[in-house]
C-alpha atoms as a PDB file:
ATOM      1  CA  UNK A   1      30.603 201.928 114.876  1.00  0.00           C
ATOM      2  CA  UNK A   2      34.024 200.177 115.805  1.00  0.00           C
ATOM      3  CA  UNK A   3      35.935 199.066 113.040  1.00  0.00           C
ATOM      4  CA  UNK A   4      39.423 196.941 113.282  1.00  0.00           C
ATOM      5  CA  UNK A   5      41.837 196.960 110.611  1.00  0.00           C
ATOM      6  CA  UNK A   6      44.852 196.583 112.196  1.00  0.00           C
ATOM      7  CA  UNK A   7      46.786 194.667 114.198  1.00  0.00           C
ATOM      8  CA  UNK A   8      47.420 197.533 116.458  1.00  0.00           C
ATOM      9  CA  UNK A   9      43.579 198.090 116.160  1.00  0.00           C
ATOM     10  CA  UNK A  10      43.201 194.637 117.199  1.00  0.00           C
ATOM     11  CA  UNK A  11      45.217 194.628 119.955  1.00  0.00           C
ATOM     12  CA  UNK A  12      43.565 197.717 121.256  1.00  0.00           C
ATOM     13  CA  UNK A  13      40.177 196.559 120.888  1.00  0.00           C
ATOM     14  CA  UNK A  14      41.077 193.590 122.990  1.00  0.00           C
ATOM     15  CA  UNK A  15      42.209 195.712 125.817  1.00  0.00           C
ATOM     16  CA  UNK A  16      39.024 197.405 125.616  1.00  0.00           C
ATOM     17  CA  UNK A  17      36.870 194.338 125.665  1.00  0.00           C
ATOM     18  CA  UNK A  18      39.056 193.738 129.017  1.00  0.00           C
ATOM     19  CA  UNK A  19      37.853 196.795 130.626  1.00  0.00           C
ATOM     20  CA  UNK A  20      34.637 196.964 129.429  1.00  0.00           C
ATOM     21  CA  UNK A  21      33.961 193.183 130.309  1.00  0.00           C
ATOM     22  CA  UNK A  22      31.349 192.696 132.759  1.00  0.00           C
ATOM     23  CA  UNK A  23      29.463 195.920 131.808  1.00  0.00           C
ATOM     24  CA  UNK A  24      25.685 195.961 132.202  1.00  0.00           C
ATOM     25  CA  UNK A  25      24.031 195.531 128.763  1.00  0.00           C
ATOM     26  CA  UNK A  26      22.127 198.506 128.724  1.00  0.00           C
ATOM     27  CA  UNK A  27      24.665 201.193 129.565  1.00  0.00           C
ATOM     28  CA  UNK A  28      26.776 202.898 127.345  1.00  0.00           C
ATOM     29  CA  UNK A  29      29.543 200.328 128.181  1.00  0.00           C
ATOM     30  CA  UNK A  30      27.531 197.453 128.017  1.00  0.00           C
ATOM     31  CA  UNK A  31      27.005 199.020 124.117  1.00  0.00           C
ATOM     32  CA  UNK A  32      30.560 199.889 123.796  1.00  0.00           C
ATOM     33  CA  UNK A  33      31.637 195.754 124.488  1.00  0.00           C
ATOM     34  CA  UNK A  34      28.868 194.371 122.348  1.00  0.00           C
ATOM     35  CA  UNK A  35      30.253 196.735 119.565  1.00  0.00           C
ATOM     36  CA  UNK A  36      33.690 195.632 120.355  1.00  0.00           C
ATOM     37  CA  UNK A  37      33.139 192.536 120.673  1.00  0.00           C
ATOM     38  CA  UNK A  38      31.572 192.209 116.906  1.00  0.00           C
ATOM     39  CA  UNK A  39      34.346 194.104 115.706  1.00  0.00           C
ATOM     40  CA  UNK A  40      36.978 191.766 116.792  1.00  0.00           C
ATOM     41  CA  UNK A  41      35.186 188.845 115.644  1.00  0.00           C
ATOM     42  CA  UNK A  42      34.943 190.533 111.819  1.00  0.00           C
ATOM     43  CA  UNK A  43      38.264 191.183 112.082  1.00  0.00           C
ATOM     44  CA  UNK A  44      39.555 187.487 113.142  1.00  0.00           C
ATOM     45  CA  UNK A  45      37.007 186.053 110.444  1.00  0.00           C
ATOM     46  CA  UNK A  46      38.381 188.089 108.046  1.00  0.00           C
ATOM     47  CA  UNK A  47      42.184 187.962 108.573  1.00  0.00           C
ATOM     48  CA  UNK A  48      42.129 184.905 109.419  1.00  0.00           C
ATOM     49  CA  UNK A  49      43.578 185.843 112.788  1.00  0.00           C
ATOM     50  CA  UNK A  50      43.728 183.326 115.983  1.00  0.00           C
ATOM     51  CA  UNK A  51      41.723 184.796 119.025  1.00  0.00           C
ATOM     52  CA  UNK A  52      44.294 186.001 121.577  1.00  0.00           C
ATOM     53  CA  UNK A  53      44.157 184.785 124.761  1.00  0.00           C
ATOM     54  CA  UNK A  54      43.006 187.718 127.362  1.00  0.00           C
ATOM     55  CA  UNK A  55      44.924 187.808 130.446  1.00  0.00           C
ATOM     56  CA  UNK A  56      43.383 186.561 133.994  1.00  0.00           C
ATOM     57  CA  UNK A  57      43.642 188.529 136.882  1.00  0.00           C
END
């Protein structure tokens, strides 16, 4: 399970949600977004912080 407590947490999760994005659902990456996904949303919801823009290639 990935928790995000941090801003630095945050930040990293979001970079991982970048690499992970387009993963097939059911592979281990495709479990590894979903679970990063959720995290960052918890973590917004609770902090009160505003989504961050991901970059665009």
């Amino acid at each position: 399970m990935t928790i995000v407590r941090t801003q630095a947490e945050y930040r990293s999760a979001l970079r991982e949600i970048e690499y992970l994005w387009g993963s097939e659902p059911d592979t281990d990456e495709g479990k590894q977004l979903k679970e990063y996904l959720l995290a960052v949303d918890r973590y917004e919801q609770l902090s009160n912080e505003a989504p961050v823009k991901l970059r665009t290639a």
